[in-house]
C-alpha atoms as a PDB file:
ATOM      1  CA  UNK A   1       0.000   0.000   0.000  1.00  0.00           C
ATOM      2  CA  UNK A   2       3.016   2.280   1.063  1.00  0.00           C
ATOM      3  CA  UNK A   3       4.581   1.566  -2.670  1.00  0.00           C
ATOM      4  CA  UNK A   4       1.190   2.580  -4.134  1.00  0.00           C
ATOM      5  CA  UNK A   5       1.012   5.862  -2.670  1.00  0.00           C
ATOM      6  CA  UNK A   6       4.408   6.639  -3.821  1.00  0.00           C
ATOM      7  CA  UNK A   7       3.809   5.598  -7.387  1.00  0.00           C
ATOM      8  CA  UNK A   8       0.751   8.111  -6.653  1.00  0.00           C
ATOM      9  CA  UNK A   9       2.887  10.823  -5.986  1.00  0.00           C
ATOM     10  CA  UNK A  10       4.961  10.405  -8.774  1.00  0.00           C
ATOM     11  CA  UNK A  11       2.281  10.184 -11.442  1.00  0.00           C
ATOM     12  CA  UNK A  12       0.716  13.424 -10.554  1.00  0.00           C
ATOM     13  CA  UNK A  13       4.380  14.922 -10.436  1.00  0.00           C
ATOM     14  CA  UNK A  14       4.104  13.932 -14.282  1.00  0.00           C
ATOM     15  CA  UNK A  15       1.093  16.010 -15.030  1.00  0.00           C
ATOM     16  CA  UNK A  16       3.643  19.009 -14.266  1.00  0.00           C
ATOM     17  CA  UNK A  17       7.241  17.980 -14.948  1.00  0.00           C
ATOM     18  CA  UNK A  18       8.774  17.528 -18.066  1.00  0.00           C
ATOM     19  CA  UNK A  19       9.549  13.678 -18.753  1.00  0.00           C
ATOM     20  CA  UNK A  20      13.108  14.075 -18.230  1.00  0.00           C
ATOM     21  CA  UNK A  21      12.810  15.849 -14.253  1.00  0.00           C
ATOM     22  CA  UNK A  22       9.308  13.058 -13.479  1.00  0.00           C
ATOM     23  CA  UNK A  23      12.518  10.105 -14.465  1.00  0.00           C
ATOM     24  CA  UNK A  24      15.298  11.674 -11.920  1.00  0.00           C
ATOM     25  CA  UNK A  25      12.178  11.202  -9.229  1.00  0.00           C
ATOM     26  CA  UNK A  26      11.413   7.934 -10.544  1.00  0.00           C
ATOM     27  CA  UNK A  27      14.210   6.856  -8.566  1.00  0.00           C
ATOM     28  CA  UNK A  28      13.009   8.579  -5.030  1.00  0.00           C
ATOM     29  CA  UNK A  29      10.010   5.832  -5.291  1.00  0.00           C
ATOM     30  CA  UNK A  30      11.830   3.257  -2.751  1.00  0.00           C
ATOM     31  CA  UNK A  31      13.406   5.792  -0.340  1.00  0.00           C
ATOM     32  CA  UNK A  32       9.689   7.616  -0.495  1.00  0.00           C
ATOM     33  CA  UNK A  33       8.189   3.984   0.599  1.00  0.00           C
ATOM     34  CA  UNK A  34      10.755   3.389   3.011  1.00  0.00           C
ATOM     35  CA  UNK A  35       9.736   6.828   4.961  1.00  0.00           C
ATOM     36  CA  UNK A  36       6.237   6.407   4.374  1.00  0.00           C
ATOM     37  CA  UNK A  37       6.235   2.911   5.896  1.00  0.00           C
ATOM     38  CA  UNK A  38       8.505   4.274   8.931  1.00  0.00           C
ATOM     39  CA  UNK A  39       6.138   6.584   9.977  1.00  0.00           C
ATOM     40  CA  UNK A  40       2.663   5.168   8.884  1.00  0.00           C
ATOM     41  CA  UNK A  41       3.256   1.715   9.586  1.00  0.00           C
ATOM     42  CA  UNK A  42       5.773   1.768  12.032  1.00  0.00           C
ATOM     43  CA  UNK A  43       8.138  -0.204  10.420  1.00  0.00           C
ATOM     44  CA  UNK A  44      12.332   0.094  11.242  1.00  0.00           C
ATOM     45  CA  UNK A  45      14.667   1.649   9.332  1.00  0.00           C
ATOM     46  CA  UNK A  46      18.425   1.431   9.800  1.00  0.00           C
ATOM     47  CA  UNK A  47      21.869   3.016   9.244  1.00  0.00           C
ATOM     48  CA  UNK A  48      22.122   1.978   6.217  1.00  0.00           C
ATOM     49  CA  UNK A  49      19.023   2.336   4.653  1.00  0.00           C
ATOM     50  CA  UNK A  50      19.104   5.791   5.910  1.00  0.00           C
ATOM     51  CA  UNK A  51      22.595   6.042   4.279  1.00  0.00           C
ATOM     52  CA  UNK A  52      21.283   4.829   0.853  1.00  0.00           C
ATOM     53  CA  UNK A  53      18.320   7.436   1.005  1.00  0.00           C
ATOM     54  CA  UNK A  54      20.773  10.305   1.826  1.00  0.00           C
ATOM     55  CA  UNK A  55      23.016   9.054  -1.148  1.00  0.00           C
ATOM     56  CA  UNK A  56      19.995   8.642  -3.484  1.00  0.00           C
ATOM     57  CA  UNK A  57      18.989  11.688  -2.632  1.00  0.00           C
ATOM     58  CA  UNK A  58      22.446  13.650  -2.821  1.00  0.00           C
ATOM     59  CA  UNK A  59      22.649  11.977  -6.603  1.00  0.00           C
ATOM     60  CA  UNK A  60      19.315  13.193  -7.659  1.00  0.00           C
ATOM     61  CA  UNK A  61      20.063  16.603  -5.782  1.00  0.00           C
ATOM     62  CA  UNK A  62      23.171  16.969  -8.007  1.00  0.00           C
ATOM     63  CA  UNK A  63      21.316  16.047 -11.612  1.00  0.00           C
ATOM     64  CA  UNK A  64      18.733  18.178 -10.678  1.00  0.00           C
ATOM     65  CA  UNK A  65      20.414  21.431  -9.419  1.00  0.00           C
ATOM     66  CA  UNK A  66      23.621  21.136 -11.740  1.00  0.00           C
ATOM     67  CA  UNK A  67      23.067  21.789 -15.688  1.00  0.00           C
ATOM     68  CA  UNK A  68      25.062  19.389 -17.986  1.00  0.00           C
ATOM     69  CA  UNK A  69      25.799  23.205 -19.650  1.00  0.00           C
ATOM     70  CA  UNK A  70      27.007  24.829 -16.105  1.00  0.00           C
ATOM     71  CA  UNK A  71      29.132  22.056 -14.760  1.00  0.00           C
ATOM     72  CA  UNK A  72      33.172  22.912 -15.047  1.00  0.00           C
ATOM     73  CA  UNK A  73      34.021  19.699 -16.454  1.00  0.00           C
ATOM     74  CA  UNK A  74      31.107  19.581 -19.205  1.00  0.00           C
ATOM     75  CA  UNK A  75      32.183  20.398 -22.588  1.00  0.00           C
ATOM     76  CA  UNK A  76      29.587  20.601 -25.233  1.00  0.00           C
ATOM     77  CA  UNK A  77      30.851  19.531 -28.810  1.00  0.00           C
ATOM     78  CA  UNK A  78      28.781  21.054 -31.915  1.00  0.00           C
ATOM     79  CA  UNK A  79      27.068  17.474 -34.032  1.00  0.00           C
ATOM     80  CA  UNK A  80      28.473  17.812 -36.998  1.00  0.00           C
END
């Protein structure tokens, strides 16, 4: 049920996000459940699983706040 409403969530994110931003949240789906089920269900959660949902998140963080075109070690080449 906890996995539903995430998959919830993320379909009405795609009625206003491009494909491209609803994908990079695609990926939040399991760390969503895991925090959903923590504090509706009262389930456990440990170091590690809190470690993999901080480094899940940091990822996504980075891909969504840094453009390919901004980052220093990006360099675009023209298709020829």
């Amino acid at each position: 049920m906890i996995s539903g409403v995430a998959y919830l969530l993320y379909f009405e994110a795609m009625k206003v996000l491009t494909a491209a931003k609803a994908s990079i949240y695609f990926f939040l789906k399991p760390a969503i459940a895991s925090v959903l089920a923590y504090l509706f269900l009262q389930e456990s959660l440990d170091g590690w699983q809190i470690a993999g949902m901080l480094l899940i998140m940091l990822a996504l963080s980075r891909n969504i706040f840094v453009k390919a075109e901004t980052h220093p070690g990006w360099k675009r080449h023209p298709v020829a």
